[in-house]
Protein backbone atom coordinates (compact mmCIF):
# COMPACT_ATOMS: atom_id res chain seq x y z
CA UNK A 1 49.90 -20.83 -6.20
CA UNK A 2 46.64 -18.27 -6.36
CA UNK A 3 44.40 -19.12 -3.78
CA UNK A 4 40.76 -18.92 -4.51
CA UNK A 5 38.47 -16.27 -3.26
CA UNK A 6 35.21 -17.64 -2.61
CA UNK A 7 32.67 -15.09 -2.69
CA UNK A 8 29.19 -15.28 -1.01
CA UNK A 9 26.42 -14.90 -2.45
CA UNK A 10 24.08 -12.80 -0.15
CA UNK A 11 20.16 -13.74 -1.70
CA UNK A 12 17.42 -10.82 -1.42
CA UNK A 13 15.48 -11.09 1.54
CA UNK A 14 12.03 -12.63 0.52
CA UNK A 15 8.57 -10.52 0.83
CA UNK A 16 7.17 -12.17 4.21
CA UNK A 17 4.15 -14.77 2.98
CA UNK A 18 0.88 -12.83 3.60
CA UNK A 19 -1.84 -14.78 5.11
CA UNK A 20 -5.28 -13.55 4.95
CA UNK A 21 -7.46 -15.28 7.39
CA UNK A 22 -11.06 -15.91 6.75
CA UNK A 23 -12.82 -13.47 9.15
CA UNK A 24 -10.91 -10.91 7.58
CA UNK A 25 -13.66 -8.74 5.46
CA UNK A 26 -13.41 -6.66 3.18
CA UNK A 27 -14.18 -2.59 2.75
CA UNK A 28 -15.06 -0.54 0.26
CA UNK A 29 -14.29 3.26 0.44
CA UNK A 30 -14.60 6.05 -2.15
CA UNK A 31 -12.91 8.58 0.12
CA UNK A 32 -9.70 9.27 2.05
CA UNK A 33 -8.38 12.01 5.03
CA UNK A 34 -4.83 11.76 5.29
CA UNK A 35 -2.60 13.15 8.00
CA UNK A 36 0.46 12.97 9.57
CA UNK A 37 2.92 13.71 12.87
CA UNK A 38 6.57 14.09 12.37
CA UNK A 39 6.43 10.00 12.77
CA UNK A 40 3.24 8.73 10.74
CA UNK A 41 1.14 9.42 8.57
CA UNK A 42 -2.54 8.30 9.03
CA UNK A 43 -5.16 7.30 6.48
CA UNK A 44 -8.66 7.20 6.96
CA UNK A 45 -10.70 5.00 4.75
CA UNK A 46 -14.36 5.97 4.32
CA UNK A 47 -17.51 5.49 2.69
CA UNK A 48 -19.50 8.35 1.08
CA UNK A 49 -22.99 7.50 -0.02
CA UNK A 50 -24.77 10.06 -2.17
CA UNK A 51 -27.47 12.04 0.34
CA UNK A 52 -26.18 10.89 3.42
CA UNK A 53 -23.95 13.86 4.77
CA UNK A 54 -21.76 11.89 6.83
CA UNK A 55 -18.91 9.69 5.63
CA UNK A 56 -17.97 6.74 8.53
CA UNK A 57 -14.51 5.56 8.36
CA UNK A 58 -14.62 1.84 7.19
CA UNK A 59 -10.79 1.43 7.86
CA UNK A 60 -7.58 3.20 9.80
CA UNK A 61 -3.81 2.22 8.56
CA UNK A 62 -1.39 3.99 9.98
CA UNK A 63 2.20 3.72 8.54
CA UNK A 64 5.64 5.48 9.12
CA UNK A 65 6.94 7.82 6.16
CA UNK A 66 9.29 5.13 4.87
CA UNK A 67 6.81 2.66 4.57
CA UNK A 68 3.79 5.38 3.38
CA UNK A 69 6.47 6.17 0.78
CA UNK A 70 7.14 2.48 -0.60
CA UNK A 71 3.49 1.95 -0.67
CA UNK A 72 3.50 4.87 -2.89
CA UNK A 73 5.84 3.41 -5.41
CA UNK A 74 4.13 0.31 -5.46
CA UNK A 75 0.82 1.54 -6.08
CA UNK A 76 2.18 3.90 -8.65
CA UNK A 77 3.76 0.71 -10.28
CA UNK A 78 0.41 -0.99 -10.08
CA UNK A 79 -1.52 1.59 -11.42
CA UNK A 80 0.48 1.93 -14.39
CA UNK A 81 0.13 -1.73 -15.31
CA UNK A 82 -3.30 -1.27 -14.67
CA UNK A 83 -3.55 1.58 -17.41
CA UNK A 84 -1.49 -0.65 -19.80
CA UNK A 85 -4.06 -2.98 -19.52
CA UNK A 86 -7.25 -1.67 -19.24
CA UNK A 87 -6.27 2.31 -20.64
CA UNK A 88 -5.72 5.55 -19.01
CA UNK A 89 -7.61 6.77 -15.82
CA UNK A 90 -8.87 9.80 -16.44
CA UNK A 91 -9.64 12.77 -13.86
């Protein structure tokens, strides 16, 4: 008699549900310094208005390289489907 095998089924772990509480606001930024250290890489978010010579920083994420690079993907993917949509970017 063949006994059965029963083979689990492992499920994908599930993106975490993101909650965005009220206070959280919003920023707008038309410009972005990026660095790094052999362990992060840093973006600064800032505004640049026309005549005014400085640019503040409206926003500071800091992410490792795996995660810098997975953003990358994803907003590569998005920006495609955005251009399939709505056309080409151009620069």
């Amino acid at each position: 008699m063949a006994e059965k095998k029963s083979k689990s089924i492992q499920k994908s772990p599930q993106p975490p549900k993101i909650h965005i509480p009220p206070d959280v606001g919003a920023s707008y930024a038309n410009l972005v310094r990026i660095a790094h250290t052999p362990s992060e890489l840093m973006f600064d978010f800032a505004r640049f208005l026309p005549g005014d010579p400085s640019a503040p920083v409206v926003s500071r994420i800091i992410m490792s390289p795996l995660g810098a690079k997975l953003f990358v993907k994803a907003l590569n993917e998005n920006l495609a489907k955005y251009e399939a949509t709505f056309g080409e970017i151009v620069i």
